[in-house]
C-alpha atoms as a PDB file:
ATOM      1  CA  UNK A   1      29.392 -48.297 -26.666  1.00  0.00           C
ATOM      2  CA  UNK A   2      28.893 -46.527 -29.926  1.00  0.00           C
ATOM      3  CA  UNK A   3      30.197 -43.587 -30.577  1.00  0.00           C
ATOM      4  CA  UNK A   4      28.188 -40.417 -31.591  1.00  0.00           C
ATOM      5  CA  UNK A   5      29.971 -37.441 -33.564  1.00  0.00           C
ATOM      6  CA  UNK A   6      27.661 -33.721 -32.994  1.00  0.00           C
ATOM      7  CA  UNK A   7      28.672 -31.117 -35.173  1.00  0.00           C
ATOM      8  CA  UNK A   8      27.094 -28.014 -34.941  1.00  0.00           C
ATOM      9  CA  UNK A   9      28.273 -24.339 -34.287  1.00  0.00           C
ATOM     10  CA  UNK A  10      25.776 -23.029 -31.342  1.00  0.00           C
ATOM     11  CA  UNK A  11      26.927 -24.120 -28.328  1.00  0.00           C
ATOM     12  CA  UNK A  12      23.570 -24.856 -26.469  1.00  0.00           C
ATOM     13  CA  UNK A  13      22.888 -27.265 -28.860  1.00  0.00           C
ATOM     14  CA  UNK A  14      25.684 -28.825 -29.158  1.00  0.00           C
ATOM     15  CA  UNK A  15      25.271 -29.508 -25.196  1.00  0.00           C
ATOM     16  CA  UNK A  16      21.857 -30.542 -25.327  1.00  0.00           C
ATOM     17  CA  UNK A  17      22.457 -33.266 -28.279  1.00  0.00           C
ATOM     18  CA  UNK A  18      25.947 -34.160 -26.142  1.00  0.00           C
ATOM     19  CA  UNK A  19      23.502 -34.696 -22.772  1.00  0.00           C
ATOM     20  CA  UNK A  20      20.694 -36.155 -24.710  1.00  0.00           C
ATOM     21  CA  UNK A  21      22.801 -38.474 -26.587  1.00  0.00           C
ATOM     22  CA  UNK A  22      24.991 -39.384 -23.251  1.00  0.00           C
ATOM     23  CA  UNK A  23      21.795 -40.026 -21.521  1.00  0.00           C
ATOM     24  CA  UNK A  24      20.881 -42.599 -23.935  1.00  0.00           C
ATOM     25  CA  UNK A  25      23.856 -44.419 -23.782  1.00  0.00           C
ATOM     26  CA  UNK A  26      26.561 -43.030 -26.011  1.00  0.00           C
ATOM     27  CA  UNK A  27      29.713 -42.035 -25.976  1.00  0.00           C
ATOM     28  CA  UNK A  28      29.854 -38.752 -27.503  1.00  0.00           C
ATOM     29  CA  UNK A  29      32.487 -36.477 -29.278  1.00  0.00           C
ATOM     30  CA  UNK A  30      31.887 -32.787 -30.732  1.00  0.00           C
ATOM     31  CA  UNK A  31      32.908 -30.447 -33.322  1.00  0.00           C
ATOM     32  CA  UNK A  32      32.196 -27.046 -34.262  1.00  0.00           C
ATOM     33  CA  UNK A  33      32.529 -26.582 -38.049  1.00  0.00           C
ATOM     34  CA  UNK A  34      33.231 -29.071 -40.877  1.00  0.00           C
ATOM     35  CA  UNK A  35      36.514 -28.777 -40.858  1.00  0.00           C
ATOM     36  CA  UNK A  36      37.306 -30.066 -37.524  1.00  0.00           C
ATOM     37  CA  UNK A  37      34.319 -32.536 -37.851  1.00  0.00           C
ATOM     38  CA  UNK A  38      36.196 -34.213 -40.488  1.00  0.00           C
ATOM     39  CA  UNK A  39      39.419 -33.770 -38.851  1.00  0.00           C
ATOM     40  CA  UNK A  40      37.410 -36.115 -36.205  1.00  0.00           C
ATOM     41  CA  UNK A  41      36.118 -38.564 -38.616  1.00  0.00           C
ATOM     42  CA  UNK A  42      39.399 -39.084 -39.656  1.00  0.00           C
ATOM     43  CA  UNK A  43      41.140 -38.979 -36.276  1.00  0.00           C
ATOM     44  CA  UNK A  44      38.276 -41.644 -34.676  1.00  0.00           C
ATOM     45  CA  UNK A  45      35.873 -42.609 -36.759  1.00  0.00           C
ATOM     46  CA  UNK A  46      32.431 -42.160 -34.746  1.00  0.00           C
ATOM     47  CA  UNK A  47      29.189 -44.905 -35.467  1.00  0.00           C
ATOM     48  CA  UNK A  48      27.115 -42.220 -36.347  1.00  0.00           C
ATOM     49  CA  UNK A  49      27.138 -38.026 -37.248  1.00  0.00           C
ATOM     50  CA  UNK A  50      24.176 -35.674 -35.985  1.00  0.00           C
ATOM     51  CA  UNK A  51      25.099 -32.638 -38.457  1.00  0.00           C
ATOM     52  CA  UNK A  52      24.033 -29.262 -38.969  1.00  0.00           C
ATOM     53  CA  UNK A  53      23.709 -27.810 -42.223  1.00  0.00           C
ATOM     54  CA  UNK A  54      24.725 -24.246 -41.107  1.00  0.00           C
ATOM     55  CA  UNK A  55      28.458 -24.112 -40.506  1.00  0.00           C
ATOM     56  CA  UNK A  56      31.189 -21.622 -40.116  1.00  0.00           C
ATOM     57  CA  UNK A  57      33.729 -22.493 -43.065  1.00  0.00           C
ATOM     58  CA  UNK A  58      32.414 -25.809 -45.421  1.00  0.00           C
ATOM     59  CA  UNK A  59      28.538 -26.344 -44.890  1.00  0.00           C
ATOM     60  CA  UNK A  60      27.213 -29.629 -43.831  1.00  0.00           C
ATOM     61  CA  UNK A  61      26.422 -30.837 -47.250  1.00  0.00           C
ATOM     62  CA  UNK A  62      29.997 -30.214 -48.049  1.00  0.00           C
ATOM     63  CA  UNK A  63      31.017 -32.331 -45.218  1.00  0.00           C
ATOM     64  CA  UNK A  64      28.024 -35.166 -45.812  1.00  0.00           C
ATOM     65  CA  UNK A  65      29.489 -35.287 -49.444  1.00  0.00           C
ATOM     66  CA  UNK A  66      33.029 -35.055 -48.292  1.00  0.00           C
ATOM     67  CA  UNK A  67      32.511 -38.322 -46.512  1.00  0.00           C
ATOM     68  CA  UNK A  68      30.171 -40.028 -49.005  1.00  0.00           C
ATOM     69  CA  UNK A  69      33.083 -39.511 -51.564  1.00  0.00           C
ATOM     70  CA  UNK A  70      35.454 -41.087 -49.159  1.00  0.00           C
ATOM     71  CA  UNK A  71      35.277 -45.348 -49.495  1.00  0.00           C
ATOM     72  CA  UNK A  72      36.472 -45.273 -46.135  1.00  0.00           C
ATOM     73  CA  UNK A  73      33.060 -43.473 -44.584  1.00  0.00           C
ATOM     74  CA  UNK A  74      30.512 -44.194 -47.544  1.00  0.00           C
ATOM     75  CA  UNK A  75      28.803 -45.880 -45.436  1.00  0.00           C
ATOM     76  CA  UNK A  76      28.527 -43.771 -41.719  1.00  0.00           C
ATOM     77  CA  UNK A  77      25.547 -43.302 -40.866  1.00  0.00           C
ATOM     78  CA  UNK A  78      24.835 -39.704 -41.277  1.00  0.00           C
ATOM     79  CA  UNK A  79      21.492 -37.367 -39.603  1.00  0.00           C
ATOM     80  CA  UNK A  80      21.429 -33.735 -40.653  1.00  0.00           C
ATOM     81  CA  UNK A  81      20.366 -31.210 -38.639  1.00  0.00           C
ATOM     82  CA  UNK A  82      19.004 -27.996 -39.920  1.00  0.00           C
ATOM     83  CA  UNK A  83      16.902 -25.446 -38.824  1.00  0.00           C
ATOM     84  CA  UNK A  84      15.483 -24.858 -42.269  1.00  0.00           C
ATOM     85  CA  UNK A  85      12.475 -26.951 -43.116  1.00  0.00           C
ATOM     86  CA  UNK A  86      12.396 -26.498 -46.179  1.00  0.00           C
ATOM     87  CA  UNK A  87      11.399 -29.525 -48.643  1.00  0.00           C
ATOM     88  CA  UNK A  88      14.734 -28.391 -51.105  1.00  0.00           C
ATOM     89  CA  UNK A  89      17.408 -28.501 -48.113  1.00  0.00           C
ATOM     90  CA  UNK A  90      15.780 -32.209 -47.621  1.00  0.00           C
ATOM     91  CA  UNK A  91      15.555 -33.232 -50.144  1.00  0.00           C
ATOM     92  CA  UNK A  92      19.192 -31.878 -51.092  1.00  0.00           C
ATOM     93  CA  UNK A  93      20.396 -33.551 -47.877  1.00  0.00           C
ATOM     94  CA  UNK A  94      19.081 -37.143 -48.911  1.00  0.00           C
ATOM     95  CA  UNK A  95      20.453 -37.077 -52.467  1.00  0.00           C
ATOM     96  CA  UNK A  96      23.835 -36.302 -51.334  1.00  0.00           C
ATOM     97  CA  UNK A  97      23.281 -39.672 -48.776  1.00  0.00           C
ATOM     98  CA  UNK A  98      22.181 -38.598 -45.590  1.00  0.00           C
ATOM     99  CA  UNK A  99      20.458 -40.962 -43.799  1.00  0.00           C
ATOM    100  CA  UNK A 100      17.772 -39.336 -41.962  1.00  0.00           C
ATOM    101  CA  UNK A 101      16.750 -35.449 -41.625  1.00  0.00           C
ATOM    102  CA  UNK A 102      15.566 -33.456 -38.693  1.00  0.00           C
ATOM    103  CA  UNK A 103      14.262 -29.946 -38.223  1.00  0.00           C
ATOM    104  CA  UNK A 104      15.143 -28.163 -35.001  1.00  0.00           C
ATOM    105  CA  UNK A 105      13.691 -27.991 -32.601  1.00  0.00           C
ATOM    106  CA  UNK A 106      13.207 -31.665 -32.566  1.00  0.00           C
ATOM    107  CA  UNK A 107      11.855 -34.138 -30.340  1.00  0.00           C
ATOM    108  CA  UNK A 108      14.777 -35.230 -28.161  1.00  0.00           C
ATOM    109  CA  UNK A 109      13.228 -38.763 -28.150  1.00  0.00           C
ATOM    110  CA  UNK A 110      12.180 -39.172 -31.573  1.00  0.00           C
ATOM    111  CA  UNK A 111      15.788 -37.892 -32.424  1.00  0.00           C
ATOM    112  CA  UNK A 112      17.075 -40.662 -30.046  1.00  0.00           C
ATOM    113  CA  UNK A 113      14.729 -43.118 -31.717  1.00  0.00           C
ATOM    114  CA  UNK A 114      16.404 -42.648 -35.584  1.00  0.00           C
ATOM    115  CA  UNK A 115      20.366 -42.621 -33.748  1.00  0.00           C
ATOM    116  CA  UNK A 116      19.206 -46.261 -32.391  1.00  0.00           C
ATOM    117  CA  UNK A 117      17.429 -47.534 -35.439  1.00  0.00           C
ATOM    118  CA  UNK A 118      20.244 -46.156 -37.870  1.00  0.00           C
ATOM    119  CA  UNK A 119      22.757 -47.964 -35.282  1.00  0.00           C
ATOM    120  CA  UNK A 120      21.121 -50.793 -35.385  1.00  0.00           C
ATOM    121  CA  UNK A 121      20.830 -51.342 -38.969  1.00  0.00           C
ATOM    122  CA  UNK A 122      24.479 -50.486 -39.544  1.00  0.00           C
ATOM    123  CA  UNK A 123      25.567 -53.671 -36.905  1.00  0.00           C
END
């Protein structure tokens, strides 16, 4: 079963993504800030990360490059989350590697759609 990593700091979503991402099959772990979400990478690496830009402590980007610096994770496949549209946070997100973007809210099934494409093109 692959393993999902959320990271995001409001707790509703973080248990909507956890249910949502249960639901479709996953086993899922959590974190609340980038610290501890790369405390979790390191601890047990997930499959994938659904992360938020907005974090207490280092942002998401700081985290997304963390682990894109990091030969060991280069290649984890990596959705932020943000509630920020905007075209520069995107674009900012997919030249530091991300590997998809969405904008809350977001469809829960077109969300589950890009976890299960970007897991199956990492198998």
């Amino acid at each position: 079963m692959a393993k999902v990593l959320v990271v995001d700091d409001e707790p509703n979503i973080v248990l909507s993504l956890e249910f949502l991402m249960q639901q479709a099959g996953f086993d899922v772990v959590t974190a609340d800030d980038g610290e501890s979400a790369l405390a979790r990478v390191e601890e047990s690496p997930p499959d994938l990360i659904l992360l938020d830009i907005s974090l207490p402590g280092i942002s998401g980007f700081d985290v997304l490059e963390q682990l894109r610096n990091d030969p060991n994770h280069a290649r984890l496949p990596i959705i932020m989350l943000t509630a920020h549209g905007r075209e520069v946070e995107r674009e900012k997100g997919l030249a530091l590697g991300a590997d998809d973007y969405v904008t809350k809210p977001f469809s829960t099934q077109a969300l589950v759609e890009k976890v299960k494409a970007l897991l199956v093109e990492d198998a």
